[in-house]
PDB file of N, CA and C in Angstrom:
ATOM      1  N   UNK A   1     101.677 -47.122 131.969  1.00  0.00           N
ATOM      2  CA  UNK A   1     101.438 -47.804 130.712  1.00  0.00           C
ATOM      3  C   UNK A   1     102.574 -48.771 130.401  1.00  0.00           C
ATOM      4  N   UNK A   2     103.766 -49.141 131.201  1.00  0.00           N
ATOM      5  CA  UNK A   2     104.200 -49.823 131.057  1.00  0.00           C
ATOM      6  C   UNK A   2     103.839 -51.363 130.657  1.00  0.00           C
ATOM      7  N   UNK A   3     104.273 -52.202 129.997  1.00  0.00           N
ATOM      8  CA  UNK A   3     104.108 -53.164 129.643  1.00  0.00           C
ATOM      9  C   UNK A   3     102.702 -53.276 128.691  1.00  0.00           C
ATOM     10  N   UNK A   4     102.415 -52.053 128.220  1.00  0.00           N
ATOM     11  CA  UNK A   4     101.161 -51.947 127.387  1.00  0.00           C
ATOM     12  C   UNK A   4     101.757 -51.605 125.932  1.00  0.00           C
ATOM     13  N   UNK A   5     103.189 -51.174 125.572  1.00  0.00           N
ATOM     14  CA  UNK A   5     103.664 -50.814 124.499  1.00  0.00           C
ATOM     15  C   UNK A   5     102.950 -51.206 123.073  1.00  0.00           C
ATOM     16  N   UNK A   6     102.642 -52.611 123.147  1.00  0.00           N
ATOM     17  CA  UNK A   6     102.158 -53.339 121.735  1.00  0.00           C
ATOM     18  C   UNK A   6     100.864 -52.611 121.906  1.00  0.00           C
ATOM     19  N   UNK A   7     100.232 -51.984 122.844  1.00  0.00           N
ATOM     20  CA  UNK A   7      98.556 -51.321 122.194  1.00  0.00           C
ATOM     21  C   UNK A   7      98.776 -50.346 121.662  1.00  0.00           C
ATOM     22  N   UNK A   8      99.684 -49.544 121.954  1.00  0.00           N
ATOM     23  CA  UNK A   8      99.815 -48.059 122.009  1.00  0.00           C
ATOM     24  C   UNK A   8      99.913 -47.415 120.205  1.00  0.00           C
ATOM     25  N   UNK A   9      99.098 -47.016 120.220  1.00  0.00           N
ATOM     26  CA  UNK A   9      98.898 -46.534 118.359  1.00  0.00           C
ATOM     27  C   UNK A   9      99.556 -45.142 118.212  1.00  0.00           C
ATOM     28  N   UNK A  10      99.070 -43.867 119.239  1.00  0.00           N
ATOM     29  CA  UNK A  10      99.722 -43.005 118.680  1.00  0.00           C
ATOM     30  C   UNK A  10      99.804 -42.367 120.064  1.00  0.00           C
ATOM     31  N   UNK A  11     100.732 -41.257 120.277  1.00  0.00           N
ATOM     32  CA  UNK A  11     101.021 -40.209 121.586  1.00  0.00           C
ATOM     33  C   UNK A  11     101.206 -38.895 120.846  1.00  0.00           C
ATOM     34  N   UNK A  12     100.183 -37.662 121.166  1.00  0.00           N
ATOM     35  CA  UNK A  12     100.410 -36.813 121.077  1.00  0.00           C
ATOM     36  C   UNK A  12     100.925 -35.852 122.281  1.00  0.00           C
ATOM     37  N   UNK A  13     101.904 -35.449 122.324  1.00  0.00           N
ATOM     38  CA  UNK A  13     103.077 -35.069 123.486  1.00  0.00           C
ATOM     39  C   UNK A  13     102.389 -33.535 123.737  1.00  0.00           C
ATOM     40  N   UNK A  14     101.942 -33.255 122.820  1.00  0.00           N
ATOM     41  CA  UNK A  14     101.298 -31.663 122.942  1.00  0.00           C
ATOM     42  C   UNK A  14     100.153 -31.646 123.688  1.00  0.00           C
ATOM     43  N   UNK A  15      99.407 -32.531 123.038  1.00  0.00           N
ATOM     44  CA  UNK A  15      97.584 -32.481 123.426  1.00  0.00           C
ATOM     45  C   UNK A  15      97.781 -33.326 125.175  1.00  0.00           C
ATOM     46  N   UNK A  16      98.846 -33.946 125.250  1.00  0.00           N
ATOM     47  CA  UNK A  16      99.252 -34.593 126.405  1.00  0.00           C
ATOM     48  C   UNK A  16      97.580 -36.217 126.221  1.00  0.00           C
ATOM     49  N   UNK A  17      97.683 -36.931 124.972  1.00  0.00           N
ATOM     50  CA  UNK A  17      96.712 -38.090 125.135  1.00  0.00           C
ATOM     51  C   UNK A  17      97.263 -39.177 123.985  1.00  0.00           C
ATOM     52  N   UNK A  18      97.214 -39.897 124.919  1.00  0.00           N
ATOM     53  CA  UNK A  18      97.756 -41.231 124.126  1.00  0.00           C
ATOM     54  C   UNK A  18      96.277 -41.931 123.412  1.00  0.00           C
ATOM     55  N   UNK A  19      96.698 -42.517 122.391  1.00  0.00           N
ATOM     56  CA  UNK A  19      95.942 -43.425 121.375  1.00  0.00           C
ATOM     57  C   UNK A  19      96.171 -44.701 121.581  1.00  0.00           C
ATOM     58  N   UNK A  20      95.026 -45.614 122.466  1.00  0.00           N
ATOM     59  CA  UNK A  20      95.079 -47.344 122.105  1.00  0.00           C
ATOM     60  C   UNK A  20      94.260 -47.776 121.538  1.00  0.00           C
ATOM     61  N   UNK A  21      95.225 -49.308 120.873  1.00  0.00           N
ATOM     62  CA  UNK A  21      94.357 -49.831 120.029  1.00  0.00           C
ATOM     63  C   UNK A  21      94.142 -51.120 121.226  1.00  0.00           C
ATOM     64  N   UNK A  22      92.986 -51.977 121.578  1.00  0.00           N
ATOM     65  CA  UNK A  22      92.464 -53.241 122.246  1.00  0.00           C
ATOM     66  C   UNK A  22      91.339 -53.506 121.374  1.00  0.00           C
ATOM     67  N   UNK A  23      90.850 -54.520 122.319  1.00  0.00           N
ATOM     68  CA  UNK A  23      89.718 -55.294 121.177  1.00  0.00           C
ATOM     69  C   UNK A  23      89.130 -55.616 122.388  1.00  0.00           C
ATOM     70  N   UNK A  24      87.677 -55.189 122.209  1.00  0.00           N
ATOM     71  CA  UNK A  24      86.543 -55.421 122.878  1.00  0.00           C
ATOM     72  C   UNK A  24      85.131 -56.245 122.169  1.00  0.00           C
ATOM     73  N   UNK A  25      85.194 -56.707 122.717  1.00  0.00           N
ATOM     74  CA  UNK A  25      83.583 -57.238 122.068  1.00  0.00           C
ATOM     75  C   UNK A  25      83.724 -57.965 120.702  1.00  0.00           C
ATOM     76  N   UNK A  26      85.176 -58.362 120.665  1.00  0.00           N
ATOM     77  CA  UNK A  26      85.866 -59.526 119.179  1.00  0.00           C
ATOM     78  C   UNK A  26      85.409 -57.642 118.284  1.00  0.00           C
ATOM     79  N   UNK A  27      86.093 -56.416 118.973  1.00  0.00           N
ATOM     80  CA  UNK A  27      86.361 -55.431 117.671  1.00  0.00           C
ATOM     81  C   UNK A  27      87.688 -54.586 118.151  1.00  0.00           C
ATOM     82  N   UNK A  28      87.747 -54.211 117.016  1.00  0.00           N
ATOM     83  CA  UNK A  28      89.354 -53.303 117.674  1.00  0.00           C
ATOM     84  C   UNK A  28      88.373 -51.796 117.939  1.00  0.00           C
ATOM     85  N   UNK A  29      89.129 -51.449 119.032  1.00  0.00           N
ATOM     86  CA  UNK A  29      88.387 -50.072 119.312  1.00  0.00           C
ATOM     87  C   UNK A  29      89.736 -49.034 120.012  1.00  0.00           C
ATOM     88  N   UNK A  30      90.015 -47.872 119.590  1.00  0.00           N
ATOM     89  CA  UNK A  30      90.932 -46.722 119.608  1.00  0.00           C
ATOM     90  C   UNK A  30      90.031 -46.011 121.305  1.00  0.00           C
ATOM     91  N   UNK A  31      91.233 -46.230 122.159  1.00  0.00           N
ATOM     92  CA  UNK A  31      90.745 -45.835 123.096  1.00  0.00           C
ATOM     93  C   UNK A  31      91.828 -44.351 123.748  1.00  0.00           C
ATOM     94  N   UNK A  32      91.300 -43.450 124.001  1.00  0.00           N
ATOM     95  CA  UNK A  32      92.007 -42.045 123.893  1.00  0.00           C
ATOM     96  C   UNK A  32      92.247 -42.053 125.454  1.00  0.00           C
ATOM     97  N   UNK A  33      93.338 -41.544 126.295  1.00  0.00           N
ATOM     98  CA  UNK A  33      93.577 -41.513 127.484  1.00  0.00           C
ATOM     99  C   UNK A  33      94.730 -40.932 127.986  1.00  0.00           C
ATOM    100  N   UNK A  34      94.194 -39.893 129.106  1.00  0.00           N
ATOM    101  CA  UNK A  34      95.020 -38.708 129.316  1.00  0.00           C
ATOM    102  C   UNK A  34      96.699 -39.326 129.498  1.00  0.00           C
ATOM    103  N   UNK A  35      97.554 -38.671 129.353  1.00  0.00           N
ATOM    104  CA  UNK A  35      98.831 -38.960 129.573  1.00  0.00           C
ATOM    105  C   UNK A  35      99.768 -37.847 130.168  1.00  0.00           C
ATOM    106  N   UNK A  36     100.461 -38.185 131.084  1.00  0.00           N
ATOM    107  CA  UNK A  36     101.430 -37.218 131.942  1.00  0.00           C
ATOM    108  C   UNK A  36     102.753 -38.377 131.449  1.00  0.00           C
ATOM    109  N   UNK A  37     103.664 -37.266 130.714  1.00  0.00           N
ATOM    110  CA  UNK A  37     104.869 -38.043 130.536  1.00  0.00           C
ATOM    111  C   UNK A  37     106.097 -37.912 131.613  1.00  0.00           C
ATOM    112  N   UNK A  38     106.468 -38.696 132.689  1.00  0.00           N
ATOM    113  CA  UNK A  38     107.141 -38.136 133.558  1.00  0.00           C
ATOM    114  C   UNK A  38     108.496 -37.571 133.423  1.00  0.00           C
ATOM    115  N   UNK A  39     109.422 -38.795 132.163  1.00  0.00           N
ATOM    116  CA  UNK A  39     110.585 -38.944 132.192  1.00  0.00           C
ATOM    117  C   UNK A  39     111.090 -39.469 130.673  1.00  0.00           C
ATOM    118  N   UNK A  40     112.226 -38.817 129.853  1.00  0.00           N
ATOM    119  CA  UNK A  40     112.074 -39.445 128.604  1.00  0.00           C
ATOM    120  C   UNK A  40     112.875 -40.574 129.050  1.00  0.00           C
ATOM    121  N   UNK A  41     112.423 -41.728 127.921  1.00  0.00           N
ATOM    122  CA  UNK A  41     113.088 -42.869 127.465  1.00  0.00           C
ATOM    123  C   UNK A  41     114.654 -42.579 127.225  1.00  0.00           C
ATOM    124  N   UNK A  42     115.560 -43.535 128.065  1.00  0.00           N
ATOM    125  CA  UNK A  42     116.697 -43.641 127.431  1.00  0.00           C
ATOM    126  C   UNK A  42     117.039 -44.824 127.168  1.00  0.00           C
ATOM    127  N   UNK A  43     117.585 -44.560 125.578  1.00  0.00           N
ATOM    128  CA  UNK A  43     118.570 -46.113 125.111  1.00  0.00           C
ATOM    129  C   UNK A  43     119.756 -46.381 125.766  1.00  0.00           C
TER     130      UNK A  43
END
């Protein structure tokens, strides 16, 4: 999911599924999709 950051609406770390927002069909549509987090983010 790199370089997808600006879709990304919500991550639930538990349920392991990320929340996007895109636009299909000129609509915004919340698209749900499994997620394996490999490695945390460091600043």
């Amino acid at each position: 999911m790199s370089g997808m950051e600006g879709l990304i609406k919500k991550i639930d770390r538990h349920k392991r599924v990320a929340v996007l927002n895109a636009q299909m069909f000129e609509q915004d549509v919340d698209i749900r999709i499994g997620l394996e987090i490999i490695e945390k983010y460091k600043k």
